[in-house]
C-alpha atoms as a PDB file:
ATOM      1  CA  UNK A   1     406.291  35.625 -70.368  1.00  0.00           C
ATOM      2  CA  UNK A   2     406.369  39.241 -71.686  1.00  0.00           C
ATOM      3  CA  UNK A   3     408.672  41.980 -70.027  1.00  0.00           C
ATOM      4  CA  UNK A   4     407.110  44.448 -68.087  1.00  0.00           C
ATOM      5  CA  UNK A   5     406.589  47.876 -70.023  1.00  0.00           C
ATOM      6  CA  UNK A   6     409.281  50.420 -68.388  1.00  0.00           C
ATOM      7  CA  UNK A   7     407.894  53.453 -66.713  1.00  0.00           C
ATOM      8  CA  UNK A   8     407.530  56.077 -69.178  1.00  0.00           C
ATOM      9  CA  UNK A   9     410.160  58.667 -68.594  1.00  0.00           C
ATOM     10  CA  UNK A  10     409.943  61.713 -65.842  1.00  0.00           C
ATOM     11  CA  UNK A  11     410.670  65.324 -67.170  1.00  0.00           C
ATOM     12  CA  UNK A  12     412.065  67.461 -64.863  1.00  0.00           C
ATOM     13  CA  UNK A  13     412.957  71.115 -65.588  1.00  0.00           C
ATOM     14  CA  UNK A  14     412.520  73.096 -68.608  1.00  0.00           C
ATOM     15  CA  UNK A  15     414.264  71.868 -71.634  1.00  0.00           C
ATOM     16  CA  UNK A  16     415.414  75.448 -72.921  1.00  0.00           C
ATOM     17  CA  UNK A  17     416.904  76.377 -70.054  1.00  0.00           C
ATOM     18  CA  UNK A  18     418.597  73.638 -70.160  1.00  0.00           C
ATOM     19  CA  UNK A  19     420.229  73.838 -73.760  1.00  0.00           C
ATOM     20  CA  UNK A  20     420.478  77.515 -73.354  1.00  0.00           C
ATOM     21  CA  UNK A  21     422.921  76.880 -70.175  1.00  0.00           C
ATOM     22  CA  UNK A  22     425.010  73.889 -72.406  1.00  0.00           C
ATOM     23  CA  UNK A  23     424.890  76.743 -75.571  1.00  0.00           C
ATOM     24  CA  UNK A  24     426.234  79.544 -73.729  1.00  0.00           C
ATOM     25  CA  UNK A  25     429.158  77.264 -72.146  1.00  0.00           C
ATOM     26  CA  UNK A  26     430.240  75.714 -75.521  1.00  0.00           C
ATOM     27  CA  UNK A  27     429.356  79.668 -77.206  1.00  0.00           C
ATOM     28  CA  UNK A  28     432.032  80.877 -74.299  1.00  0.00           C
ATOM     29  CA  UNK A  29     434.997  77.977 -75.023  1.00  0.00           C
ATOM     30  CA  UNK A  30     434.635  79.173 -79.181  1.00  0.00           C
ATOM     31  CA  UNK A  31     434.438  82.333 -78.595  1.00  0.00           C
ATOM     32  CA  UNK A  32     437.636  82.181 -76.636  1.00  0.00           C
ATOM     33  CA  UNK A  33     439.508  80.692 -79.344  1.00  0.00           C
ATOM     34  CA  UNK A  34     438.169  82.525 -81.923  1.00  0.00           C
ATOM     35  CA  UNK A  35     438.783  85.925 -80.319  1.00  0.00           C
ATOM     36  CA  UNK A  36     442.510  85.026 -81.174  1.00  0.00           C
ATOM     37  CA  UNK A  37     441.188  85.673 -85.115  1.00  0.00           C
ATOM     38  CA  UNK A  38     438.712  88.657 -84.137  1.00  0.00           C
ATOM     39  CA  UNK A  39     435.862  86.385 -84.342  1.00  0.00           C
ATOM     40  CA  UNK A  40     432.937  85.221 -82.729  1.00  0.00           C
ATOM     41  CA  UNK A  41     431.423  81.448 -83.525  1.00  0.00           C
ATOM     42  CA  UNK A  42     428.301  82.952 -84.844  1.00  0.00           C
ATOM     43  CA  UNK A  43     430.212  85.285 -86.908  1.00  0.00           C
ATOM     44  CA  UNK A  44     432.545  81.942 -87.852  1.00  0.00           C
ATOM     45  CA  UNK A  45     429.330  80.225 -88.704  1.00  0.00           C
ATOM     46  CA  UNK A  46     427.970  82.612 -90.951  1.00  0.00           C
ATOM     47  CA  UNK A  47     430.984  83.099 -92.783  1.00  0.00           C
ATOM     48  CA  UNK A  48     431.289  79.367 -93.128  1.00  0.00           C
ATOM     49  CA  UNK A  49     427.882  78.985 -94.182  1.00  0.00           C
ATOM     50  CA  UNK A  50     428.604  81.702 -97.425  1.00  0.00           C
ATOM     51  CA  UNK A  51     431.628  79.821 -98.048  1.00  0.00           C
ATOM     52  CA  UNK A  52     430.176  76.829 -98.734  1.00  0.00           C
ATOM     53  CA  UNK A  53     427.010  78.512-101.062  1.00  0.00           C
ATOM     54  CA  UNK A  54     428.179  81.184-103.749  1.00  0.00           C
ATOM     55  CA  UNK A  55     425.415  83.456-102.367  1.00  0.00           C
ATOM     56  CA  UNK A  56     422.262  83.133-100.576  1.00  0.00           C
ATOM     57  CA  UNK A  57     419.187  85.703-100.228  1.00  0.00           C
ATOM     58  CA  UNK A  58     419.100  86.663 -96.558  1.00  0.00           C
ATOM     59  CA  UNK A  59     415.959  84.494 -96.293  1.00  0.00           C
ATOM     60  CA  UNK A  60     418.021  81.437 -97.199  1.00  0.00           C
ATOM     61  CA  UNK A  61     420.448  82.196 -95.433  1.00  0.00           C
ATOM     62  CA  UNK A  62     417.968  83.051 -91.940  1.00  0.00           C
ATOM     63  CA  UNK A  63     416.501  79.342 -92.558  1.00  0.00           C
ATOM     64  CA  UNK A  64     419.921  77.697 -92.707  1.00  0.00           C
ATOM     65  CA  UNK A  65     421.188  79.413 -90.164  1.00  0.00           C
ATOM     66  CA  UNK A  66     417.840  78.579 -88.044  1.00  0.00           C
ATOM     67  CA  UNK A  67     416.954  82.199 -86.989  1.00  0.00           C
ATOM     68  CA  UNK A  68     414.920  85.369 -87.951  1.00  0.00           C
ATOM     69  CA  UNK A  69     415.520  87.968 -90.499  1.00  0.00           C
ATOM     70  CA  UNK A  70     415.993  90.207 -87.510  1.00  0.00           C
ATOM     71  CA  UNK A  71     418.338  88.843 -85.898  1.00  0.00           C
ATOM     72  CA  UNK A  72     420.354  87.862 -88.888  1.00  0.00           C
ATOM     73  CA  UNK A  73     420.380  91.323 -90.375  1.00  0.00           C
ATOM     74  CA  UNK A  74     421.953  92.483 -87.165  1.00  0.00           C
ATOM     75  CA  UNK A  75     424.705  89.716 -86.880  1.00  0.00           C
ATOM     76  CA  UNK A  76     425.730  90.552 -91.077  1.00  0.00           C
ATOM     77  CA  UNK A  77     426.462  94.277 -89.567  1.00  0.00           C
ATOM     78  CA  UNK A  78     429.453  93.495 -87.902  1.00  0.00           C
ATOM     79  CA  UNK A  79     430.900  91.519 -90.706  1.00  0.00           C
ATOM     80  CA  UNK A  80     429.780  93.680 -93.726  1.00  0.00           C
ATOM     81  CA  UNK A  81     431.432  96.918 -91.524  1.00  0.00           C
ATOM     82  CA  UNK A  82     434.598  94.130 -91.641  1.00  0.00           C
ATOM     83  CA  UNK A  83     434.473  93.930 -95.140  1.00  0.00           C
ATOM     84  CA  UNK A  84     433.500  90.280 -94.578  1.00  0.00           C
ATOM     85  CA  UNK A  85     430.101  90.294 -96.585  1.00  0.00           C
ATOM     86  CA  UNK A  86     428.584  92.218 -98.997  1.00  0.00           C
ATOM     87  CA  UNK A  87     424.725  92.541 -99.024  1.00  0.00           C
ATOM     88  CA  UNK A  88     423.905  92.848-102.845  1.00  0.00           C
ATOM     89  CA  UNK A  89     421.211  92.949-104.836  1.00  0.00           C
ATOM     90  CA  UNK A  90     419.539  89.395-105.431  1.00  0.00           C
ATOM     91  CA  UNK A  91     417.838  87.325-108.265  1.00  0.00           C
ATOM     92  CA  UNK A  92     414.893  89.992-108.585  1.00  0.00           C
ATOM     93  CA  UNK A  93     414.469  93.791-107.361  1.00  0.00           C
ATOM     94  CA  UNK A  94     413.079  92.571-103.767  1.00  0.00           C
ATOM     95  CA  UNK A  95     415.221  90.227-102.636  1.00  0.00           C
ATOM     96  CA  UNK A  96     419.539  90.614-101.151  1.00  0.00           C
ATOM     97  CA  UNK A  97     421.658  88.591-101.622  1.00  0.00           C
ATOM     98  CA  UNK A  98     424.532  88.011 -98.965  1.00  0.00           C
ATOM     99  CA  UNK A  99     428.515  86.889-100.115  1.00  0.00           C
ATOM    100  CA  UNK A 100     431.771  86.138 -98.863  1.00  0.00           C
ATOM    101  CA  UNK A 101     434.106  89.057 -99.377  1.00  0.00           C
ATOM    102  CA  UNK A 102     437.792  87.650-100.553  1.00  0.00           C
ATOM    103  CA  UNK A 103     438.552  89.772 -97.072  1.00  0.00           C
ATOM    104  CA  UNK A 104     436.048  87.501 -95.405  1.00  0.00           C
ATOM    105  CA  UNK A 105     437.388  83.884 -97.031  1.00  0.00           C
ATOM    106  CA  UNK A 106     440.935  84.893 -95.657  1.00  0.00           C
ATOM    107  CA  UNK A 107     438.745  85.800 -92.252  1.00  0.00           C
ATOM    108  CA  UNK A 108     437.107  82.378 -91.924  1.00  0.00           C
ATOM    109  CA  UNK A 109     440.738  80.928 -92.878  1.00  0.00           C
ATOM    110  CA  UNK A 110     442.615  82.356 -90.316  1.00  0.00           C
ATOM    111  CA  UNK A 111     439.777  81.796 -87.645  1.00  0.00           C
ATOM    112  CA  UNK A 112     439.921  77.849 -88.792  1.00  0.00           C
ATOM    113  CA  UNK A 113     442.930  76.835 -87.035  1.00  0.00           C
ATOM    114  CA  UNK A 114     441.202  78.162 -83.793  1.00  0.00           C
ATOM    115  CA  UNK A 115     437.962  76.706 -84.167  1.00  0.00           C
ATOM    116  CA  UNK A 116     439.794  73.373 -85.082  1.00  0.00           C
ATOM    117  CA  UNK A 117     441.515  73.703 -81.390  1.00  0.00           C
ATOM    118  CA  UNK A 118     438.460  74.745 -79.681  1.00  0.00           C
ATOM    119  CA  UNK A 119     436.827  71.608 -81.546  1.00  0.00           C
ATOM    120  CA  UNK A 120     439.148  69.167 -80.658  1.00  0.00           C
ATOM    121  CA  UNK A 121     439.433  70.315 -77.107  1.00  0.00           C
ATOM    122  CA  UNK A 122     435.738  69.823 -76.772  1.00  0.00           C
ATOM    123  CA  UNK A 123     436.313  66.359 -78.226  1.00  0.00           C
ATOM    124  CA  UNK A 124     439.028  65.469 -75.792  1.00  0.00           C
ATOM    125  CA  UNK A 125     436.572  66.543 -72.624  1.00  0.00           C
ATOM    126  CA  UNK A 126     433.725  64.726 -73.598  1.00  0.00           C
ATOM    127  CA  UNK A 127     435.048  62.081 -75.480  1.00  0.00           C
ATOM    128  CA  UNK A 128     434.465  61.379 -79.596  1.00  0.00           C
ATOM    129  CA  UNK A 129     431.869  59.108 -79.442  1.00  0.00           C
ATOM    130  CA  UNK A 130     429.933  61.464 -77.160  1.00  0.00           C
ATOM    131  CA  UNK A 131     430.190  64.228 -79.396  1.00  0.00           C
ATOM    132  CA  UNK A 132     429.164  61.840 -82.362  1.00  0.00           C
ATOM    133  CA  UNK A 133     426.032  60.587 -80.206  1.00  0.00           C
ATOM    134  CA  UNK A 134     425.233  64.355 -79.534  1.00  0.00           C
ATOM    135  CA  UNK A 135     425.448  65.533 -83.018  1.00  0.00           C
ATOM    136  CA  UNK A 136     422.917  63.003 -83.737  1.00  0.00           C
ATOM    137  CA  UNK A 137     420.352  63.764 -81.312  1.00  0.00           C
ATOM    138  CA  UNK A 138     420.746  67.236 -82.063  1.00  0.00           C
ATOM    139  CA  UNK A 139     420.786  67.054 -86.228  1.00  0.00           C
ATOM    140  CA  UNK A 140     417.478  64.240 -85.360  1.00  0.00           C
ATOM    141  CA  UNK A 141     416.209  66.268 -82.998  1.00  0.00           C
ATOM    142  CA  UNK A 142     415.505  69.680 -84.759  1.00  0.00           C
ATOM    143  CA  UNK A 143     414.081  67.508 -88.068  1.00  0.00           C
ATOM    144  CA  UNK A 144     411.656  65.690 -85.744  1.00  0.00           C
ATOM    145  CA  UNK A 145     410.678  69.661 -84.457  1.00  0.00           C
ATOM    146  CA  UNK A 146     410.510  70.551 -88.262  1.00  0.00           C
ATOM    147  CA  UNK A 147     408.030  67.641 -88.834  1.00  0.00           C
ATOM    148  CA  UNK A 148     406.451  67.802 -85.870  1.00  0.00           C
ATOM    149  CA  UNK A 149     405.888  72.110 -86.502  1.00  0.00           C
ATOM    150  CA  UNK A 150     405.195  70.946 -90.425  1.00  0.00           C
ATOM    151  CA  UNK A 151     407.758  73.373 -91.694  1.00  0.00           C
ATOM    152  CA  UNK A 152     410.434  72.464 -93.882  1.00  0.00           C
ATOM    153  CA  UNK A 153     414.115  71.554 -92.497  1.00  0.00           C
ATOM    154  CA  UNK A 154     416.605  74.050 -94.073  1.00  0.00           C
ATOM    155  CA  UNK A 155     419.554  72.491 -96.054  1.00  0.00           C
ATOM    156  CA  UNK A 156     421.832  70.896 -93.455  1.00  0.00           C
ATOM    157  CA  UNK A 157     424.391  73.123 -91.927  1.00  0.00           C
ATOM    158  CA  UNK A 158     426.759  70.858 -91.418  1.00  0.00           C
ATOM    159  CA  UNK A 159     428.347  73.440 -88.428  1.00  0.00           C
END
């Protein structure tokens, strides 16, 4: 004899609401630690993201970062007025090119210790394997929304 199929699922709710509430309570527990190092985590981010690539145009850089032009132009301000980033001019006359400053490398360096803390705090009150589990429905979860929107995923992140 064959199982029974289970019921299919019930969605309640609206899913961004939902992962905007759980963003802005893990945005608010970084942000508190990295305040100690004059940072924000989406100012940590994008100065983590340059350190890992020489230089990126600021559309590569918008795709990795999954967000506009707009909106990524406005949160370089802050760091190039830092020092942090330089906007220069990229491979051809129309495009910029955004890079880590030497004053933005010793930036993300002293902000590290506090993001590892904040990290491993967040760890501790969910538990490893939790975290693990949620990294992968989240990494799995915006490629199936990249396949499902036919656009190409942007080069993992990693953060």
């Amino acid at each position: 004899m064959s199982q029974p199929d289970a019921p299919p699922p019930i969605i309640r709710g609206c899913t961004c609401f939902r992962l905007r509430r759980l963003t802005r309570r893990v945005t608010q527990h970084y942000d508190t630690h990295l305040a100690r190092a004059g940072l924000r985590v989406t100012q940590y981010s994008l100065l983590g993201m340059l350190l890992r690539a020489d230089s990126l145009t600021l559309s590569e850089l918008a795709a990795r970062m999954e967000m506009d032009r707009t909106t990524l132009t406005r949160n370089l301000g802050p760091l190039q007025n830092a020092g942090w980033v330089e906007v220069v001019r990229g491979k051809d006359a129309r495009s910029r090119a955004v890079q880590l400053t030497d004053a933005g490398r010793a930036a993300w360096d002293k902000a590290k210790p506090h993001w590892r803390q904040a990290q491993d705090q967040l760890n501790t009150a969910l538990g490893e394997e939790t975290v693990a589990e949620l990294h992968g429905l989240l990494d799995g979860t915006l490629a199936r929304f990249h396949l499902a929107l036919d656009e190409a995923p942007a080069a993992a992140a990693g953060g």
